[in-house]
N, C-alpha and C. Protein backbone atom coordinates (compact mmCIF):
# COMPACT_ATOMS: atom_id res chain seq x y z
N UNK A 1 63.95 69.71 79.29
CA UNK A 1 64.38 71.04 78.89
C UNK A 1 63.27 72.03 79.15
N UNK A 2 63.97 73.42 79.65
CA UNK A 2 62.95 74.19 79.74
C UNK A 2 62.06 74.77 78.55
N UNK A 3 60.74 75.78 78.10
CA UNK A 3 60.29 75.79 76.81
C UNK A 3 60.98 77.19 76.54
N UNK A 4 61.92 77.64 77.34
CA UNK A 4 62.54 78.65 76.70
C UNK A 4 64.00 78.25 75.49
N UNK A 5 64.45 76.61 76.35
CA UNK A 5 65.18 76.72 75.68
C UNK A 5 65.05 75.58 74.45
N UNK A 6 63.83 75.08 74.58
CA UNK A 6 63.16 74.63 73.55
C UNK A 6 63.37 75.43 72.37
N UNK A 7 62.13 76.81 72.63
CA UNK A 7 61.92 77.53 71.94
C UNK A 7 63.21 77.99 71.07
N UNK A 8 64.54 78.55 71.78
CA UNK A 8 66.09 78.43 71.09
C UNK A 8 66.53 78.26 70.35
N UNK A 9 66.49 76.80 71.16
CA UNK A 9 67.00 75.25 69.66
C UNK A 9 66.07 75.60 68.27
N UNK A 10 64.81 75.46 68.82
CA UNK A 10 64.03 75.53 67.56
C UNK A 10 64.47 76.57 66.62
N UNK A 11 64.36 77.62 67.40
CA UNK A 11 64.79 79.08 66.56
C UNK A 11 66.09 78.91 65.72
N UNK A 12 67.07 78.15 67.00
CA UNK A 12 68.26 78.07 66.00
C UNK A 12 68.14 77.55 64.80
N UNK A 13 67.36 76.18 64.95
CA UNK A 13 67.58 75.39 64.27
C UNK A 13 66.54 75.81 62.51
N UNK A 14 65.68 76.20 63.03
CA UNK A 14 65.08 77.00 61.85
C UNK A 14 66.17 77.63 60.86
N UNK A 15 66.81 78.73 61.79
CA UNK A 15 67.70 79.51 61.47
C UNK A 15 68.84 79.06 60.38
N UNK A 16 69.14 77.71 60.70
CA UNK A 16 70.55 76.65 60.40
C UNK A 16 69.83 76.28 59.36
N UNK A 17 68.61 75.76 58.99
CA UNK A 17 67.92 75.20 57.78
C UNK A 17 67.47 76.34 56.96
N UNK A 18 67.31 77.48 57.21
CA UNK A 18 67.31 79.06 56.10
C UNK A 18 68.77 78.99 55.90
N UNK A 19 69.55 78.74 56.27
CA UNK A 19 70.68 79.03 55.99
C UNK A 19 71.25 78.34 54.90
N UNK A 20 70.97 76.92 55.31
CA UNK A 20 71.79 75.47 54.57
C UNK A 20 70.57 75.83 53.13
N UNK A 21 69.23 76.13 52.99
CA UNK A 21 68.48 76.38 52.17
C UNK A 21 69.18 77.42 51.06
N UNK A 22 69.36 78.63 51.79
CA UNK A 22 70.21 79.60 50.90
C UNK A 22 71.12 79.01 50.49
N UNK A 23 72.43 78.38 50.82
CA UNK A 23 73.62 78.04 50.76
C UNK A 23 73.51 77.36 49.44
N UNK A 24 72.22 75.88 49.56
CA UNK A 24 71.40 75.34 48.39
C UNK A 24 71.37 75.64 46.92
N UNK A 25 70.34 76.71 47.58
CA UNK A 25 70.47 77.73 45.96
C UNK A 25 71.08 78.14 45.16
N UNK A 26 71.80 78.94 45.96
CA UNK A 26 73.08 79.65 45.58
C UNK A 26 73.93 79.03 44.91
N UNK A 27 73.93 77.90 45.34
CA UNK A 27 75.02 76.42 44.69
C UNK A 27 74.27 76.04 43.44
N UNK A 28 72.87 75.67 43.35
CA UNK A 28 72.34 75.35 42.71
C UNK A 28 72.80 75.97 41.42
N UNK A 29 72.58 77.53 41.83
CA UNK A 29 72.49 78.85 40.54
C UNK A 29 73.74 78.66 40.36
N UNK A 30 75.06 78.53 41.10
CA UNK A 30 76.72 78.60 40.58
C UNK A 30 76.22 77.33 39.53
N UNK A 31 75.83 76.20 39.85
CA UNK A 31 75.93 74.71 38.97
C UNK A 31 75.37 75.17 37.49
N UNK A 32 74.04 76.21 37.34
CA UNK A 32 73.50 75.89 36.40
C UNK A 32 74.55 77.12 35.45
N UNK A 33 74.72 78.61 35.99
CA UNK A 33 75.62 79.10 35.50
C UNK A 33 76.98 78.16 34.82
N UNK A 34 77.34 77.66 35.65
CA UNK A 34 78.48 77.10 35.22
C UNK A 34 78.13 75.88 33.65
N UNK A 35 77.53 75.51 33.97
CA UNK A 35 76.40 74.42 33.00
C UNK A 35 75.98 75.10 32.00
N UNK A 36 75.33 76.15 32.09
CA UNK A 36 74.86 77.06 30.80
C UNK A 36 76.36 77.40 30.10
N UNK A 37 77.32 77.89 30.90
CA UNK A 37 78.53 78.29 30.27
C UNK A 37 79.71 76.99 29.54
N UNK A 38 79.51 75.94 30.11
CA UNK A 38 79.87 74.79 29.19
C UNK A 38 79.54 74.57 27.91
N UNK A 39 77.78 74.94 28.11
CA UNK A 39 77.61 74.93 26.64
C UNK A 39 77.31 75.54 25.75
N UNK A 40 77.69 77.01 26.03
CA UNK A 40 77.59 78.14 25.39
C UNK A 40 78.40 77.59 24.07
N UNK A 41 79.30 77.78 24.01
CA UNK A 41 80.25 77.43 22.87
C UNK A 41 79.63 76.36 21.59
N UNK A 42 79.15 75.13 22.45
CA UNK A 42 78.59 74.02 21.22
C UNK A 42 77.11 74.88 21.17
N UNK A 43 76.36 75.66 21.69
CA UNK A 43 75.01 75.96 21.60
C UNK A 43 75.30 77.68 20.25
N UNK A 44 76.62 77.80 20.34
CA UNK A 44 76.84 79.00 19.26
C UNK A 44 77.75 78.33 17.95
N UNK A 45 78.44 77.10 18.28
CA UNK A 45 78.68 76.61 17.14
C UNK A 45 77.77 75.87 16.12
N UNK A 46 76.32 75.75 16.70
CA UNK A 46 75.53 75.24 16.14
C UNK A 46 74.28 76.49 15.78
N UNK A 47 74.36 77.10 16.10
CA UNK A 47 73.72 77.94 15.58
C UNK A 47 74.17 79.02 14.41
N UNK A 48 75.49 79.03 14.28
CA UNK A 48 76.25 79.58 13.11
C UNK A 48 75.74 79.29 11.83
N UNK A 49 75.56 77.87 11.68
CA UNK A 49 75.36 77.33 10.31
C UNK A 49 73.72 77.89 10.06
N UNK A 50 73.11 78.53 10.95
CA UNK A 50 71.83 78.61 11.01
C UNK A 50 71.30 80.28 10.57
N UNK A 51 72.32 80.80 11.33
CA UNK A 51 72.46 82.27 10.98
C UNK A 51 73.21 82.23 9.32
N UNK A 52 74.13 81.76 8.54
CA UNK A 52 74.65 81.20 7.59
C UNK A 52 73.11 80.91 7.10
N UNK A 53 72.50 80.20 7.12
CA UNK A 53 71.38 79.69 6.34
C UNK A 53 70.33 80.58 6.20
N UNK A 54 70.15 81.33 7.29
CA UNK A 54 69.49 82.24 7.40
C UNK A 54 69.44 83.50 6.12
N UNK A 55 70.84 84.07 6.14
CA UNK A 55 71.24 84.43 5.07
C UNK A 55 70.88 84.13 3.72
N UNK A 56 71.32 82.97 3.51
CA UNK A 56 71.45 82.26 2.48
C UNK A 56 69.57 82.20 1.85
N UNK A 57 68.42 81.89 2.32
CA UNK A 57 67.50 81.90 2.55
C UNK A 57 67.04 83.08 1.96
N UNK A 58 67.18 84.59 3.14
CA UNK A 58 66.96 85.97 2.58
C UNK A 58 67.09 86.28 1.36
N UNK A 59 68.57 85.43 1.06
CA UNK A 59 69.14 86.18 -0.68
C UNK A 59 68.28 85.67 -1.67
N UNK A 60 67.83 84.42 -1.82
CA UNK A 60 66.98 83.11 -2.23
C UNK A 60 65.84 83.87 -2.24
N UNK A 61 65.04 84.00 -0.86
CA UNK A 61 63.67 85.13 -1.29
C UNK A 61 63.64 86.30 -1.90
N UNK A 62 64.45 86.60 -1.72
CA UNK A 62 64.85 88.30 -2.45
C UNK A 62 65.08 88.10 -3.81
N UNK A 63 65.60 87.16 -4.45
CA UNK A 63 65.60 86.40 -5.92
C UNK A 63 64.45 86.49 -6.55
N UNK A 64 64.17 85.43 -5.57
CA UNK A 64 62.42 84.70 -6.07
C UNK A 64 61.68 86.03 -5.82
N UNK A 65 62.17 86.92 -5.41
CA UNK A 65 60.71 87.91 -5.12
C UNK A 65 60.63 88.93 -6.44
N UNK A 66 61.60 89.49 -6.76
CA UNK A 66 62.26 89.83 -8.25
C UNK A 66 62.15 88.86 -9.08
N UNK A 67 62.23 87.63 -9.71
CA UNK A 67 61.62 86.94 -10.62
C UNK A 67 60.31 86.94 -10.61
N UNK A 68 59.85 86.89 -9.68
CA UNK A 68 58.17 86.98 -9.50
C UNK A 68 57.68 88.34 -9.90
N UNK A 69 58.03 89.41 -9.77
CA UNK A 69 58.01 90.70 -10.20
C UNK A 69 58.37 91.16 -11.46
N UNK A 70 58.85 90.40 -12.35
CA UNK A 70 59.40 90.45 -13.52
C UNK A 70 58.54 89.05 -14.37
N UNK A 71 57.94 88.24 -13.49
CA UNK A 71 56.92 87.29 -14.36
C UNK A 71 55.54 88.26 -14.31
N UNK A 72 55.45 88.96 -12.92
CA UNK A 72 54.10 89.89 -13.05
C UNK A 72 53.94 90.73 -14.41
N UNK A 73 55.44 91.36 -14.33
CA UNK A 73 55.53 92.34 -15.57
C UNK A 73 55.33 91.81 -17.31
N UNK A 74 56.03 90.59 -16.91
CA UNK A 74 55.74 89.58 -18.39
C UNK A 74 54.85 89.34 -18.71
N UNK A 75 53.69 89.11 -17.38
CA UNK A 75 52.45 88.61 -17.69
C UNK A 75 51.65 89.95 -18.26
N UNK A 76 51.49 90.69 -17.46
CA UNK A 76 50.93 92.43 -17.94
C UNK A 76 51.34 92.54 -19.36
N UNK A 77 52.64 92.44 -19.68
CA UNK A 77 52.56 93.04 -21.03
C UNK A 77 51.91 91.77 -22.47
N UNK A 78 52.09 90.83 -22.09
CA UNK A 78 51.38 89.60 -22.52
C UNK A 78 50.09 89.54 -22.72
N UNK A 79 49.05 90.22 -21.39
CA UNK A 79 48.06 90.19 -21.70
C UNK A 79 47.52 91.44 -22.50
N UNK A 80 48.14 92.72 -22.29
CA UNK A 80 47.82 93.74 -22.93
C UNK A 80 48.54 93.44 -24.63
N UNK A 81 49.13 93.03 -25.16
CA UNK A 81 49.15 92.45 -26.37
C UNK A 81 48.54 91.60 -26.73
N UNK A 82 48.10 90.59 -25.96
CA UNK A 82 46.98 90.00 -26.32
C UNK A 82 45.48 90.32 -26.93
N UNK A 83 45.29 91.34 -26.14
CA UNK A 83 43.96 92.40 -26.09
C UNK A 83 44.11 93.36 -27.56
N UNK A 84 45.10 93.51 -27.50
CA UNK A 84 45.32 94.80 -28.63
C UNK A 84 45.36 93.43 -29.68
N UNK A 85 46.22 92.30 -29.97
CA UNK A 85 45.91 91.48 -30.96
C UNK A 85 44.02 90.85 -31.02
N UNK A 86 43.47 90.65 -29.95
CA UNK A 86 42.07 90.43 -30.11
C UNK A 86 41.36 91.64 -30.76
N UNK A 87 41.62 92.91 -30.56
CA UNK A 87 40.40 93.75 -31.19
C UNK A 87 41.40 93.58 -32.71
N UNK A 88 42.76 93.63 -32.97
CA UNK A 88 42.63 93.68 -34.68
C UNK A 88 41.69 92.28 -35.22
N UNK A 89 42.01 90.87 -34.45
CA UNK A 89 41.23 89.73 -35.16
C UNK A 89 39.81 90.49 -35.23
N UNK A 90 39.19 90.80 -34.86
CA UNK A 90 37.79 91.52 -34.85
C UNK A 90 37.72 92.55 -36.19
N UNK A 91 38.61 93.34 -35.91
CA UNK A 91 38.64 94.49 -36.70
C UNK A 91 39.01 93.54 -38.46
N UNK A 92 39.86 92.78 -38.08
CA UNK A 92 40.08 91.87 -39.45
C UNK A 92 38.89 90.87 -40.25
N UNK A 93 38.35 90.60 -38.79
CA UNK A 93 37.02 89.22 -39.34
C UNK A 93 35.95 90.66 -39.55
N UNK A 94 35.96 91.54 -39.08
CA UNK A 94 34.75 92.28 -39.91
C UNK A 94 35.17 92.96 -40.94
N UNK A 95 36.61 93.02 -41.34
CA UNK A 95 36.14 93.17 -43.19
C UNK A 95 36.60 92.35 -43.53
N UNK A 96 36.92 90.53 -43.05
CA UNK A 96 36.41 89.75 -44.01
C UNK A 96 35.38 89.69 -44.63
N UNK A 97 34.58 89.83 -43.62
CA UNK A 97 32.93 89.56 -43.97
C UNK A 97 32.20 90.76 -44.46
N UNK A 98 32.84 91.75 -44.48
CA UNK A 98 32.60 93.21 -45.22
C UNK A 98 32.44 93.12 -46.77
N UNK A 99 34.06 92.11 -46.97
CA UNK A 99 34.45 91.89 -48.40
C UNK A 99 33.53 90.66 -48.93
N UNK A 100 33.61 90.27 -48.02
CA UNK A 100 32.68 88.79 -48.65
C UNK A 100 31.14 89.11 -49.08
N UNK A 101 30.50 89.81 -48.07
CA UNK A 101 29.05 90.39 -48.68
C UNK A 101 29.31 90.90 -49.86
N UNK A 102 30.72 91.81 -49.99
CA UNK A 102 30.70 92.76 -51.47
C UNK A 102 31.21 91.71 -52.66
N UNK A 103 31.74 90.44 -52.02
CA UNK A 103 31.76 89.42 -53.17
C UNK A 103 31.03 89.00 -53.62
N UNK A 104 30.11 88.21 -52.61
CA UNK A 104 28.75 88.05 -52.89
C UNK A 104 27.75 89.12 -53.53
N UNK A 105 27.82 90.12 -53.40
CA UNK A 105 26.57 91.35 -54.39
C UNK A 105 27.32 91.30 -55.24
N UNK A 106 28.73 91.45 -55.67
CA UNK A 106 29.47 91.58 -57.28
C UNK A 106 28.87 89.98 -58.13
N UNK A 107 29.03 88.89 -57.53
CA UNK A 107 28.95 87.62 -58.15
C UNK A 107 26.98 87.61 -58.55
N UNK A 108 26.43 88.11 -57.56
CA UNK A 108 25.13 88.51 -57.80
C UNK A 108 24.96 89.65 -59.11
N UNK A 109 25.60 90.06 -59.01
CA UNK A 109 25.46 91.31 -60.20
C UNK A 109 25.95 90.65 -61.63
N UNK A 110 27.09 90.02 -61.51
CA UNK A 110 27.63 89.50 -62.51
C UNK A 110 26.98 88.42 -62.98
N UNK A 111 26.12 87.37 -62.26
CA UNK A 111 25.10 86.61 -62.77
C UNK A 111 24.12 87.56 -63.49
N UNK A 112 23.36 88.25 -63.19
CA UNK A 112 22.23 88.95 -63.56
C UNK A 112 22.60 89.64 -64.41
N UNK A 113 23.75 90.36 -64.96
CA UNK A 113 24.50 91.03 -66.00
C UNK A 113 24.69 89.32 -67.65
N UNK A 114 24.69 88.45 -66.95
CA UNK A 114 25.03 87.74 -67.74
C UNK A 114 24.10 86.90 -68.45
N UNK A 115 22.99 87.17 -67.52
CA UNK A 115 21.66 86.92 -68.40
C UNK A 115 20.98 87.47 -68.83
């Protein structure tokens, strides 16, 4: 053969294998389209229960986030009664011991009165 018509064939034949290559693809992409779309349906029936849970979840934190906000508040007022009950014990144990010195100087007096 001459190298012109070498050159030809070749060209054609290049040509015929870009072609059958595209043709390839193209098929390829119809297969996987088609494939993705089979399982669209079981890939959204399973994700329902998930979006469902999802939900379900939100309402659950949103609960717990308000109980937690209402134990904060329990705790605050708990400790600030606490505080206000600590300074009366204080305020109380110092006139125990107010009264008790003045028991003690009366019982002192009343000895020394009695002798």
């Amino acid at each position: 053969m001459s190298t012109v018509i070498q050159i030809t064939i070749a060209e054609s034949s290049d040509e015929v294998a870009r072609v059958a290559i595209k043709h390839a693809l193209k098929s390829l992409h119809k297969r996987h389209l088609l494939e993705e779309g089979a399982h669209a349906p079981a890939i959204a029936a399973l994700s329902r229960p998930y979006e469902s849970q999802e939900l379900e979840w939100k309402a659950k934190a949103e609960k717990l986030e308000l109980e937690l906000q209402q134990c904060y508040k329990a705790q605050f007022r708990l400790s600030e009664q606490l505080v206000v009950e600590v300074a009366e014990c204080r305020s109380s144990k110092a006139l125990v011991q107010e009264k008790d010195s003045l028991l003690t100087g009366l019982q002192n007096e009343i000895t020394q009165l009695r002798l």
